[in-house]
C-alpha atoms as a PDB file:
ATOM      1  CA  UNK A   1     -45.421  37.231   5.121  1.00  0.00           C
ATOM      2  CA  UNK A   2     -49.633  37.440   3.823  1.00  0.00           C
ATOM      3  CA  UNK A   3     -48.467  33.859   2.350  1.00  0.00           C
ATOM      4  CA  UNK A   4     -46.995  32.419   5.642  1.00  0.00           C
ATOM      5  CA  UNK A   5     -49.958  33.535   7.415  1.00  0.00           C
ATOM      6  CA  UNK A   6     -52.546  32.498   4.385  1.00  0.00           C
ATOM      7  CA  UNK A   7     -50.847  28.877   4.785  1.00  0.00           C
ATOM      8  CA  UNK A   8     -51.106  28.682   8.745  1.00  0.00           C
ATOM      9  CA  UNK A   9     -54.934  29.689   8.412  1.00  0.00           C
ATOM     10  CA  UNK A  10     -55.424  27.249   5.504  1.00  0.00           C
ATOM     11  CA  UNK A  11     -53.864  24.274   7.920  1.00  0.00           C
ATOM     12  CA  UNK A  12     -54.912  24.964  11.296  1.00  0.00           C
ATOM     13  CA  UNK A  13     -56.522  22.294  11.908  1.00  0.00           C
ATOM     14  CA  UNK A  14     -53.706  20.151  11.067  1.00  0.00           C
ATOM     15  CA  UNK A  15     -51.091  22.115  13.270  1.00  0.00           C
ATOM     16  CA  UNK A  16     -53.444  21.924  16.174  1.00  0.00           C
ATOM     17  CA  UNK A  17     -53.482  18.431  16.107  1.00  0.00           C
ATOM     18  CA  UNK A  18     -50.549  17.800  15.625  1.00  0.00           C
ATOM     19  CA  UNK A  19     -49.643  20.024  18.834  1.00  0.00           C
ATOM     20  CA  UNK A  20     -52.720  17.935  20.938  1.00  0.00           C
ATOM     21  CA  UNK A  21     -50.604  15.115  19.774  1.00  0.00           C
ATOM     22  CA  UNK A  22     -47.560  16.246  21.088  1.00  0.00           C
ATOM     23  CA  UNK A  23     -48.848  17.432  24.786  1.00  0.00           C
ATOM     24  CA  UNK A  24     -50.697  13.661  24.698  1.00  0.00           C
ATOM     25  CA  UNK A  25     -46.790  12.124  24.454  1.00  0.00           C
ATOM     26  CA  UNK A  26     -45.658  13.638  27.065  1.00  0.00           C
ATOM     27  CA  UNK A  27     -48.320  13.284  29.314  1.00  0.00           C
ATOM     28  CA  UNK A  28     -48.519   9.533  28.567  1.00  0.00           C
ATOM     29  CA  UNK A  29     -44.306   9.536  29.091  1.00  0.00           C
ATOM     30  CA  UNK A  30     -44.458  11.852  32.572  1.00  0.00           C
ATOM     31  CA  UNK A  31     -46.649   9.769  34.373  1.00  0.00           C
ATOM     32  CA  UNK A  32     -46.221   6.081  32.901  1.00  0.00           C
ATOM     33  CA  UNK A  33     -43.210   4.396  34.376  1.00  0.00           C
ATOM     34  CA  UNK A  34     -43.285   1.711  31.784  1.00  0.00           C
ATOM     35  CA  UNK A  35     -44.080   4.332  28.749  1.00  0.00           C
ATOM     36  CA  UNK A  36     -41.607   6.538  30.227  1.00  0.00           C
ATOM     37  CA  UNK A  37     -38.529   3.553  29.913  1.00  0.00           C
ATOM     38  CA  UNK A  38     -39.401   2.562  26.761  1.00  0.00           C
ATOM     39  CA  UNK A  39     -39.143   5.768  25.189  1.00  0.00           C
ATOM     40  CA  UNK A  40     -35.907   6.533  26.561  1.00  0.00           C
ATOM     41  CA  UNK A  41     -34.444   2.935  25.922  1.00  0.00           C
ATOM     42  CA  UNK A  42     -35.777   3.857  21.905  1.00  0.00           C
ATOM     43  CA  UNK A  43     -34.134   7.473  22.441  1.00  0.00           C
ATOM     44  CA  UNK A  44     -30.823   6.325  23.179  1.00  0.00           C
ATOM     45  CA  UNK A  45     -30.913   3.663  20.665  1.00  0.00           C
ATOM     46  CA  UNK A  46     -31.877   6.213  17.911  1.00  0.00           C
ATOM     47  CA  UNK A  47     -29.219   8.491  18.940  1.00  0.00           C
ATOM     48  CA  UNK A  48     -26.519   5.921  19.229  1.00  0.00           C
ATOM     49  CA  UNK A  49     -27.201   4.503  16.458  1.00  0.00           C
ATOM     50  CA  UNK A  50     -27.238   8.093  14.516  1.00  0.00           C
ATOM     51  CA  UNK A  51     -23.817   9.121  16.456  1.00  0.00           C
ATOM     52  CA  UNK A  52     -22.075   5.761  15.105  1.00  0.00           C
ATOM     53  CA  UNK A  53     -23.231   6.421  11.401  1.00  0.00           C
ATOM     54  CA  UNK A  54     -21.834  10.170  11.809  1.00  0.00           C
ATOM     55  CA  UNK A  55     -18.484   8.531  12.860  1.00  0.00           C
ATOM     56  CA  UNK A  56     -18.426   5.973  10.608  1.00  0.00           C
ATOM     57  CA  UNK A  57     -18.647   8.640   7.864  1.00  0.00           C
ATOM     58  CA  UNK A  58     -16.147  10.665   8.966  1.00  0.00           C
ATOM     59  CA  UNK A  59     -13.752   8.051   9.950  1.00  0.00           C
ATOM     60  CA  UNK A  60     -14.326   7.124   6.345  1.00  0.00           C
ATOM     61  CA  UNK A  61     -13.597  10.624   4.962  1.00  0.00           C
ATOM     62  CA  UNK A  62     -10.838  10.786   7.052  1.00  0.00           C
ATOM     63  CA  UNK A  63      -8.818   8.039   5.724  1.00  0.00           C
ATOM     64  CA  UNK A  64      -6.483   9.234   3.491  1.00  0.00           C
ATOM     65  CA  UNK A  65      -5.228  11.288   5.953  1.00  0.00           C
ATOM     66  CA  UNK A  66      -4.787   8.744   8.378  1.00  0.00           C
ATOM     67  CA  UNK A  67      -2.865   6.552   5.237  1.00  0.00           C
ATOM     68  CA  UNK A  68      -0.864   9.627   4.665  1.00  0.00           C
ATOM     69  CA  UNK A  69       0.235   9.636   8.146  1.00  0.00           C
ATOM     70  CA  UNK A  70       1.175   5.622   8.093  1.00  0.00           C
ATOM     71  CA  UNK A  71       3.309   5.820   4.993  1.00  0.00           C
ATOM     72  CA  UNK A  72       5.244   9.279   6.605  1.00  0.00           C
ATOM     73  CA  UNK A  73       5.823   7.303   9.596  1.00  0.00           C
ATOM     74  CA  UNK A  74       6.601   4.019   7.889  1.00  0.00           C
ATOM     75  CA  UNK A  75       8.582   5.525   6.145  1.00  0.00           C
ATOM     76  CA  UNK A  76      10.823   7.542   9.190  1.00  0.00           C
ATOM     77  CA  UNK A  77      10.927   3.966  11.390  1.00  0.00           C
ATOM     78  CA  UNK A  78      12.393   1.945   8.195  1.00  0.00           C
ATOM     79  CA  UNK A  79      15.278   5.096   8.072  1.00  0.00           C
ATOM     80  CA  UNK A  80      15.917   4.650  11.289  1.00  0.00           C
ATOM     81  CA  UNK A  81      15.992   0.447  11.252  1.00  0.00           C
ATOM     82  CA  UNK A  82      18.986  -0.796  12.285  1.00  0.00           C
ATOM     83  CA  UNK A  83      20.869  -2.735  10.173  1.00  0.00           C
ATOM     84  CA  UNK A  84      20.571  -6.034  13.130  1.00  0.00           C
ATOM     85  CA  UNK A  85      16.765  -6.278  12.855  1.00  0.00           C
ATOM     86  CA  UNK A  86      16.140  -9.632  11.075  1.00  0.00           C
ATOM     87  CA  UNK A  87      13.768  -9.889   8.186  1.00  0.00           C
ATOM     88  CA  UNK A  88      10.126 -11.455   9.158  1.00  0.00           C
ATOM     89  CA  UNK A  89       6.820 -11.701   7.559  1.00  0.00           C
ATOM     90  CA  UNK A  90       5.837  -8.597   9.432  1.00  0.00           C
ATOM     91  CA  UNK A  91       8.758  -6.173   8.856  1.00  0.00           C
ATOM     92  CA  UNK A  92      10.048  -7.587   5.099  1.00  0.00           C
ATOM     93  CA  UNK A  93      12.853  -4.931   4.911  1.00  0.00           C
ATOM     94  CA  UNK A  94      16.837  -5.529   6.401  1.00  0.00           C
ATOM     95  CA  UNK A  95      19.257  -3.305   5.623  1.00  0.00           C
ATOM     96  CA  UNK A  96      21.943  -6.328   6.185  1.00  0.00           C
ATOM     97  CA  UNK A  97      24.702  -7.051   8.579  1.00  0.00           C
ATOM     98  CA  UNK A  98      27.125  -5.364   6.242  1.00  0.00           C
ATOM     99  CA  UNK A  99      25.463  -2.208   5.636  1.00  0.00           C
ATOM    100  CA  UNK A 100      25.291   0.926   7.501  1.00  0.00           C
ATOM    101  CA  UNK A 101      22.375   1.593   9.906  1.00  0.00           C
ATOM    102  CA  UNK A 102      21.461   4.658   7.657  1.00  0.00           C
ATOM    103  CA  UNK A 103      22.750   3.349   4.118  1.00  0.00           C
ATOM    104  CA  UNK A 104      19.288   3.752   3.147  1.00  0.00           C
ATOM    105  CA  UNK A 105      16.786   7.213   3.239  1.00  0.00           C
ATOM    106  CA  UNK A 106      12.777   6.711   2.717  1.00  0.00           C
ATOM    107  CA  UNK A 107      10.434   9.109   1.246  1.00  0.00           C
ATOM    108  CA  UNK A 108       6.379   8.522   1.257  1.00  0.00           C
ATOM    109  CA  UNK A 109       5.248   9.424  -1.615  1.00  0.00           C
ATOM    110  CA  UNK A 110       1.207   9.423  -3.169  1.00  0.00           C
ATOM    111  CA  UNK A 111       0.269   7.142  -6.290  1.00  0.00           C
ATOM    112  CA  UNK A 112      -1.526   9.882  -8.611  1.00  0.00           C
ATOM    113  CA  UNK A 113      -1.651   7.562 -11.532  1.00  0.00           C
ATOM    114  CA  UNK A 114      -1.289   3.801 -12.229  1.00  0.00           C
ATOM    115  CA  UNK A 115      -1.632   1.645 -14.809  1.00  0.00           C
ATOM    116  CA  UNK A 116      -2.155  -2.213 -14.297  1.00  0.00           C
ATOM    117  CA  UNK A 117      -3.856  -3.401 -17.616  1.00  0.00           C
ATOM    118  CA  UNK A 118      -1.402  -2.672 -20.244  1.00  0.00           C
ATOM    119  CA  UNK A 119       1.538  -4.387 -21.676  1.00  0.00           C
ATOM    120  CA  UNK A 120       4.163  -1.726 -20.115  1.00  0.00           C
ATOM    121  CA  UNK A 121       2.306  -0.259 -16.944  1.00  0.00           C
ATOM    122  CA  UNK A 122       3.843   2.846 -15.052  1.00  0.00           C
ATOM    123  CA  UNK A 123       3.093   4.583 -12.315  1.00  0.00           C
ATOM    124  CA  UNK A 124       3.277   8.606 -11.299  1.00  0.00           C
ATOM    125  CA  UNK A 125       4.058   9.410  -8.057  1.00  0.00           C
ATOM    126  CA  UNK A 126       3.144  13.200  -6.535  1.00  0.00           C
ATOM    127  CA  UNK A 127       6.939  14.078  -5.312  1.00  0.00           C
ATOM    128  CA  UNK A 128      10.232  14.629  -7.452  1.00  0.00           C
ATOM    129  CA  UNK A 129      13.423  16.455  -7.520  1.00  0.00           C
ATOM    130  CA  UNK A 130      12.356  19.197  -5.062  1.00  0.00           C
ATOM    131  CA  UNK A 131      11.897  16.519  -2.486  1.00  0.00           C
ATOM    132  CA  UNK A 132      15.116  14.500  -3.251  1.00  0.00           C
ATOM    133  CA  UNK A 133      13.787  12.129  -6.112  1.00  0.00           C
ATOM    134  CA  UNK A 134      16.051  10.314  -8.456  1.00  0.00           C
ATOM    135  CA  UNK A 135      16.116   8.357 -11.286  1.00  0.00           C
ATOM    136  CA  UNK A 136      17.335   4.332 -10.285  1.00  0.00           C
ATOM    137  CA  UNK A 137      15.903   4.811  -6.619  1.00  0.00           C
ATOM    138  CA  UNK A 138      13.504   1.634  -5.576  1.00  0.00           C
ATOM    139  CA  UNK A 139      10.096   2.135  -4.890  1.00  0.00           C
ATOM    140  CA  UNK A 140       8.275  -0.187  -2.137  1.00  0.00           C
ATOM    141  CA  UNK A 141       5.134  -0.399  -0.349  1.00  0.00           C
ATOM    142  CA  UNK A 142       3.871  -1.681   2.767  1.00  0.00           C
ATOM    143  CA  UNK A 143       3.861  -5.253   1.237  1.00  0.00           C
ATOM    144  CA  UNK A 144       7.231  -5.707  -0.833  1.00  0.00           C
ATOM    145  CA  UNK A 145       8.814  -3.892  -3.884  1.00  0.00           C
ATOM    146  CA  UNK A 146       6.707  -1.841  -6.490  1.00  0.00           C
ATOM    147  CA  UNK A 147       9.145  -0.829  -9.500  1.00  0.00           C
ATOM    148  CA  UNK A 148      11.967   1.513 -10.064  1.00  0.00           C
ATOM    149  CA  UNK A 149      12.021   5.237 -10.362  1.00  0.00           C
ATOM    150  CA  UNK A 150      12.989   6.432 -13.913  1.00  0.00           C
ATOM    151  CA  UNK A 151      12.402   9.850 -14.733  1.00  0.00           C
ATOM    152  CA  UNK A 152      11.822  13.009 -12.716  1.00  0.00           C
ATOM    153  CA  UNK A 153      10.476  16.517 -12.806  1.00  0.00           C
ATOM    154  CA  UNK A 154      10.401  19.039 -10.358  1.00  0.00           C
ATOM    155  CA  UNK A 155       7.412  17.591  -8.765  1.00  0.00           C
ATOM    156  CA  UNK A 156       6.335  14.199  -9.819  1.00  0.00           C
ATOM    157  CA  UNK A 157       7.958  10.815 -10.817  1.00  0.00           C
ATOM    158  CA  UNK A 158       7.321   7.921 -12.840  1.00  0.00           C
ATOM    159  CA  UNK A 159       7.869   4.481 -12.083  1.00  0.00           C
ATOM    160  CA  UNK A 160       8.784   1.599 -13.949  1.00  0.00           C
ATOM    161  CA  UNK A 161       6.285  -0.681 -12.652  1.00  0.00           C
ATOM    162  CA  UNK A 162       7.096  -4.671 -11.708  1.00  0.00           C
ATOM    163  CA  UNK A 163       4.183  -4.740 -14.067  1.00  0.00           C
ATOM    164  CA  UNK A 164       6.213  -3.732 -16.895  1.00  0.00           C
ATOM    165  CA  UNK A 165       8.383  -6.355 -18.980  1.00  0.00           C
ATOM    166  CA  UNK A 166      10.950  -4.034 -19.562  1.00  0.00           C
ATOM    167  CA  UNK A 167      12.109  -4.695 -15.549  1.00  0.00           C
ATOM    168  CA  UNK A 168      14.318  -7.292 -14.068  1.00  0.00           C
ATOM    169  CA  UNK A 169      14.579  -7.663 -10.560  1.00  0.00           C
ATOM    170  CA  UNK A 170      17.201  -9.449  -8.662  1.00  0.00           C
ATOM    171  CA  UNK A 171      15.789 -11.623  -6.568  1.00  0.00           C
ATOM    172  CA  UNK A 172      16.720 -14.814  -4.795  1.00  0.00           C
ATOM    173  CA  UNK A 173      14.866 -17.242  -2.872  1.00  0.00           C
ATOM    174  CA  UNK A 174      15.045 -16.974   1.103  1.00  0.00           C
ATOM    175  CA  UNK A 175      14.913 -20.406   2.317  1.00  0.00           C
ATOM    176  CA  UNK A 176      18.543 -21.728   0.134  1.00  0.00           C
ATOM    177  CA  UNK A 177      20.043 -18.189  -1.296  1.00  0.00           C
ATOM    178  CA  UNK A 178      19.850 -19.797  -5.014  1.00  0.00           C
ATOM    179  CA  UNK A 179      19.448 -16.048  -6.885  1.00  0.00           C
ATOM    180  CA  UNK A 180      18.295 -15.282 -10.883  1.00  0.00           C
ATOM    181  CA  UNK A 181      16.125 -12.681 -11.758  1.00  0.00           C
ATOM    182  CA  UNK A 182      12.064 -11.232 -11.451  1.00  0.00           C
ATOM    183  CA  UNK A 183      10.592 -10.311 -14.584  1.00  0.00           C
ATOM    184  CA  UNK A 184       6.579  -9.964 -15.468  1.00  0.00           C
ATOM    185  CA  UNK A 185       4.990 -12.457 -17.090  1.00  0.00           C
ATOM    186  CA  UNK A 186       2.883 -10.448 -19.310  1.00  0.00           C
ATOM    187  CA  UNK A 187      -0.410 -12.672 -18.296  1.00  0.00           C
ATOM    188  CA  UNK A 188      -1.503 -11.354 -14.699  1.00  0.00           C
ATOM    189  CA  UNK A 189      -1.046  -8.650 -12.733  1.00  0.00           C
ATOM    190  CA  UNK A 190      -0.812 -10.933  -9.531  1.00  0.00           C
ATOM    191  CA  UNK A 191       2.069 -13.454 -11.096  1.00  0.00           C
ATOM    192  CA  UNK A 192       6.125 -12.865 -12.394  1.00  0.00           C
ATOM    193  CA  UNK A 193       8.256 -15.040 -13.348  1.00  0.00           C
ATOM    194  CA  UNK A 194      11.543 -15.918 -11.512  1.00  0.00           C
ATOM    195  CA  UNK A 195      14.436 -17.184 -13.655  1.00  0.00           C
ATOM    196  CA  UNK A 196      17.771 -18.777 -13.777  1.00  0.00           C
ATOM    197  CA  UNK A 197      17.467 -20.857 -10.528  1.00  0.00           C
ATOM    198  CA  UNK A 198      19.769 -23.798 -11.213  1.00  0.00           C
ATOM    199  CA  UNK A 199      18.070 -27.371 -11.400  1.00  0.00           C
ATOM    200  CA  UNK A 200      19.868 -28.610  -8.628  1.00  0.00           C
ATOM    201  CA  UNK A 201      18.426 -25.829  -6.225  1.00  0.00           C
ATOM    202  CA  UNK A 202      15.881 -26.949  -3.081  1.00  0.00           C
ATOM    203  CA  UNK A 203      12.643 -25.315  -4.810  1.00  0.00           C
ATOM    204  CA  UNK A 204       9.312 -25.624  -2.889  1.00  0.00           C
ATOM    205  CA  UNK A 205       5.868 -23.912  -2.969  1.00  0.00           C
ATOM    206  CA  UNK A 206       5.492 -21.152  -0.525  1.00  0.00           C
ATOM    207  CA  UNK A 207       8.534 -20.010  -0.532  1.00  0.00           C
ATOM    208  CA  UNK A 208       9.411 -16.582  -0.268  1.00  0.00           C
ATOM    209  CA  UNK A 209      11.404 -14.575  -3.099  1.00  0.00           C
ATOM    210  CA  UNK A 210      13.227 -11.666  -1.704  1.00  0.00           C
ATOM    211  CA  UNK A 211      15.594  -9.128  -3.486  1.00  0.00           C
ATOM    212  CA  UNK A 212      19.224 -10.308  -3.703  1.00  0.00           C
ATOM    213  CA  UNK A 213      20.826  -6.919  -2.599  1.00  0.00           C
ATOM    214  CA  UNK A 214      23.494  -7.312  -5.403  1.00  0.00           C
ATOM    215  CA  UNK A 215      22.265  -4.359  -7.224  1.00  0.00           C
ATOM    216  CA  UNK A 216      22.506  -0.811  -5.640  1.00  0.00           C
ATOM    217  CA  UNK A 217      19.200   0.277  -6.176  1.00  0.00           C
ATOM    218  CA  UNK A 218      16.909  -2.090  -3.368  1.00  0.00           C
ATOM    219  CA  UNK A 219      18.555  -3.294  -0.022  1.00  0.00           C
ATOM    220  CA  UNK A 220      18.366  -6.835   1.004  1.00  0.00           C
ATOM    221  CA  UNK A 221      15.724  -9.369   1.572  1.00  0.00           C
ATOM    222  CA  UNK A 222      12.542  -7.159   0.631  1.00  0.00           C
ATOM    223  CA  UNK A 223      10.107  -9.356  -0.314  1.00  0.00           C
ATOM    224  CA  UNK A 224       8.696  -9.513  -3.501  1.00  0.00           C
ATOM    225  CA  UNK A 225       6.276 -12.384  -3.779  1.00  0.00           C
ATOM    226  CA  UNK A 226       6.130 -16.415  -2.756  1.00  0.00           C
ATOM    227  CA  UNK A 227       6.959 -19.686  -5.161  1.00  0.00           C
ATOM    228  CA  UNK A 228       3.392 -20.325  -6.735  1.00  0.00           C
ATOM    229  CA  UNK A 229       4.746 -22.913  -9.492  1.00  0.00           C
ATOM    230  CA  UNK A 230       7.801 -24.575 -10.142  1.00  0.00           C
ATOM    231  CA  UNK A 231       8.297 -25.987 -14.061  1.00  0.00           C
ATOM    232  CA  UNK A 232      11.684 -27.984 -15.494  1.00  0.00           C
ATOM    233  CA  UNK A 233      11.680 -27.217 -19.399  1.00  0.00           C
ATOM    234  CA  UNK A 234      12.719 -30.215 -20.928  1.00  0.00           C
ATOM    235  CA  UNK A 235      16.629 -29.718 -21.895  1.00  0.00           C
ATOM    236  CA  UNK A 236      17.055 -26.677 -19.714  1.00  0.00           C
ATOM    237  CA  UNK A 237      19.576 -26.849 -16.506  1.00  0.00           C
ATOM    238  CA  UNK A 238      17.100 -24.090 -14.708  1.00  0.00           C
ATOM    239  CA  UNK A 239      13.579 -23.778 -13.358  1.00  0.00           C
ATOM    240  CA  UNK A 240      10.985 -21.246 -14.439  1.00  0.00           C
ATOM    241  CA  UNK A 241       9.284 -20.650 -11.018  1.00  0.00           C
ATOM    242  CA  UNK A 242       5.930 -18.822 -11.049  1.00  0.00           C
ATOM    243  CA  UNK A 243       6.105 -15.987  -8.729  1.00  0.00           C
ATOM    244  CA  UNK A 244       2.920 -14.696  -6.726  1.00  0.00           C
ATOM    245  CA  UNK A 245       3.436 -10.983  -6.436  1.00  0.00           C
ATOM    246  CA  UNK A 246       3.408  -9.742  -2.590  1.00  0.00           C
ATOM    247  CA  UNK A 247       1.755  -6.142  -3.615  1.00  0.00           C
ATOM    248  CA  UNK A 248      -1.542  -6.010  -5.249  1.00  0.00           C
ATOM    249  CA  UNK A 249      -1.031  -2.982  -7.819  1.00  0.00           C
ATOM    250  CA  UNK A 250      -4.492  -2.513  -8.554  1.00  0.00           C
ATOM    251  CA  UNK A 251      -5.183  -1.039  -4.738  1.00  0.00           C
ATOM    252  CA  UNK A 252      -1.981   1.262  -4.578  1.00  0.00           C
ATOM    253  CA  UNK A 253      -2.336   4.509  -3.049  1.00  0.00           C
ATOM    254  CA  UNK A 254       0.944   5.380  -0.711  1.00  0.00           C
ATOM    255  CA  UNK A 255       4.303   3.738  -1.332  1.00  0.00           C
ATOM    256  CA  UNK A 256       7.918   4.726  -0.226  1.00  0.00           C
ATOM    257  CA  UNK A 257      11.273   5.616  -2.147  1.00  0.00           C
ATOM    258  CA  UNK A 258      14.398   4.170  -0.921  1.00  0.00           C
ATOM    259  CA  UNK A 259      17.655   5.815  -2.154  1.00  0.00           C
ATOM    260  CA  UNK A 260      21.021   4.168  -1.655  1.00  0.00           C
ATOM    261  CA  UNK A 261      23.789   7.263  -0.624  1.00  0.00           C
ATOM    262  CA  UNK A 262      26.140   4.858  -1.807  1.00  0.00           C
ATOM    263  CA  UNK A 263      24.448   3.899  -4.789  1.00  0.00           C
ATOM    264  CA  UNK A 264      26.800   6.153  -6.898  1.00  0.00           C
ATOM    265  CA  UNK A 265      30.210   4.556  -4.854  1.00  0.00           C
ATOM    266  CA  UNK A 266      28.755   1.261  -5.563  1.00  0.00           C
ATOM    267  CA  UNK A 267      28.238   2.153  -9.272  1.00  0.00           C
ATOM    268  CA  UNK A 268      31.458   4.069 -10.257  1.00  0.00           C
ATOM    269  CA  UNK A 269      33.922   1.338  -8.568  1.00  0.00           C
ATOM    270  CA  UNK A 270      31.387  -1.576 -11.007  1.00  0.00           C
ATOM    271  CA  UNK A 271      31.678   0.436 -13.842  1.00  0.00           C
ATOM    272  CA  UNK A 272      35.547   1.164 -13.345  1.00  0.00           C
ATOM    273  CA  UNK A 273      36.245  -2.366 -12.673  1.00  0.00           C
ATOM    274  CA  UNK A 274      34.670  -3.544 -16.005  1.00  0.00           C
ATOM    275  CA  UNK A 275      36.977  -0.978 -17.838  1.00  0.00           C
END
C-alpha cells in the first residue's frame, strides 16, 4: 500500500493531466455536433471491427466441432440413401438398383494419424471394435474412397491407404462400364494408376473412375478420381490410364466406414463356388 501511494505522489502530475484530458473529450464531444458524430461513427467501427475478430476466432476454434458434426451427419443421410438416388458429382455414392436401401451402415470416424510420404502409407483412425469396426470394411471421405480397413483394436483402426501399393481397387470407368483395377503409382500422392482397360475401350480425359461394386467391401459408383492420361504400351492389348485421385490425403481429418451386412453372404457363396 506505502508503494501504491509513493507511485501516485511520484506521478501526479501525469494522472492529472491525463484526467484534464479526459473531461476536455467530452466536453468537446457533448457540445460539438460534428465532433460528437465522428466519434461515434469511429466507436462503432472500433467495436465492430473488434466483435468480428472475436468471432472470427472462435468460429475458427470451433471448427472441428462443426467437422465432427458434418461427418456424423454425412454419415447418417448416406445410411439412410435410398438405393434409387442416382450418382452425381455432388452426392458420388449409390447403393445400386439391386441392392437393399440399407445394405450398407456408415460410421464417422477421426484421422489420428496419416502417412502420405512413404512407400506403404497407412492411416489410424480413433474408433474400432467397440464401435462396430472390422477388418475388409471401406473407408471414404467426403470426396471418394480412402483405403481399406485392416486391423482393429478395441479402439482404433488402421487403414490400408490408396496410397499404399499393396491395394487394388476395382474400379471402372463411368462413361462406357470398361472395369480393371486402381493401384498407386508409387510417384505422387495426387495420381494412381488404372489398369487392364481393353484397347478397344472409349477412353477420354476427364473421365470419371468409379468403384465397380464387384467386390463386397465398397458399394457402387463411388468415385475415386478422373482420367488424367491415357498411354498404349507398344505390344500390349490394354491402356495404362493415369488416374487423378478425387481425395487429397494430405488434408484428411474426418472420413466414414462403410460395412457391407452382406459382405460375409457375398464372401462364403465366392469362396464355396471356387471349391
Amino acid at each position: 500500500m506505502r508503494n501504491f501511494l509513493r507511485f501516485i505522489i511520484q506521478h501526479h502530475f501525469t494522472f492529472l493531466f491525463i484526467l484534464l484530458e479526459l473531461i476536455a473529450f467530452i466536453l468537446v464531444v457533448s457540445y460539438n455536433q460534428d465532433q460528437r458524430t465522428i466519434y461515434l461513427s469511429s466507436s462503432s467501427k472500433l467495436a465492430g471491427g473488434l466483435f468480428q475478430s472475436m468471432n472470427n476466432v472462435e468460429q475458427y476454434f470451433s471448427l472441428k466441432e462443426v467437422n465432427r458434426e458434418l461427418s456424423n451427419e454425412n454419415a447418417f443421410l448416406r445410411s439412410q440413401m435410398p438405393s434409387s438416388f442416382k450418382n452425381s458429382k455432388d452426392y458420388f455414392l449409390m447403393t445400386g438398383d439391386s441392392a437393399s436401401p440399407h445394405q450398407y451402415k456408415y460410421r464417422s470416424c477421426k484421422v489420428i494419424s496419416n502417412t502420405v510420404g512413404k512407400h506403404f502409407n497407412y492411416i489410424t483412425l480413433n474408433k474400432g471394435t467397440l464401435d462396430g469396426i472390422k477388418p475388409d470394411m471401406g473407408v471414404l471421405s467426403g470426396r471418394g474412397v480412402v483405403g481399406i480397413v485392416i486391423k482393429c483394436s478395441d479402439n482404433f483402426s488402421t487403414v490400408l491407404s490408396i496410397l499404399n501399393p499393396r491395394l487394388k481397387i476395382s474400379a471402372k470407368l463411368k462413361e462406357s462400364d470398361f472395369f480393371g483395377s486402381v493401384s498407386w503409382d508409387t510417384e505422387s500422392t495426387l495420381y494412381a494408376i488404372l489398369d487392364e482397360i481393353p484397347e478397344h475401350a472409349n477412353v477420354n480425359l476427364g473421365d470419371q473412375v468409379i468403384t465397380s461394386g464387384f467386390s463386397a467391401t465398397f458399394p457402387e459408383d463411388i468415385l475415386i478420381g478422373t482420367v488424367e492420361e491415357v498411354a498404349h504400351p507398344e505390344g500390349d492389348s490394354f491402356y495404362k490410364i493415369r488416374v487423378k485421385l478425387s481425395v487429397d490425403f494430405s488434408r484428411l481429418s474426418y472420413v466414414e466406414v462403410v460395412e457391407n451386412i452382406y459382405q460375409e453372404q457375398q464372401k462364403q457363396i465366392e469362396e464355396d463356388t471356387k471349391q
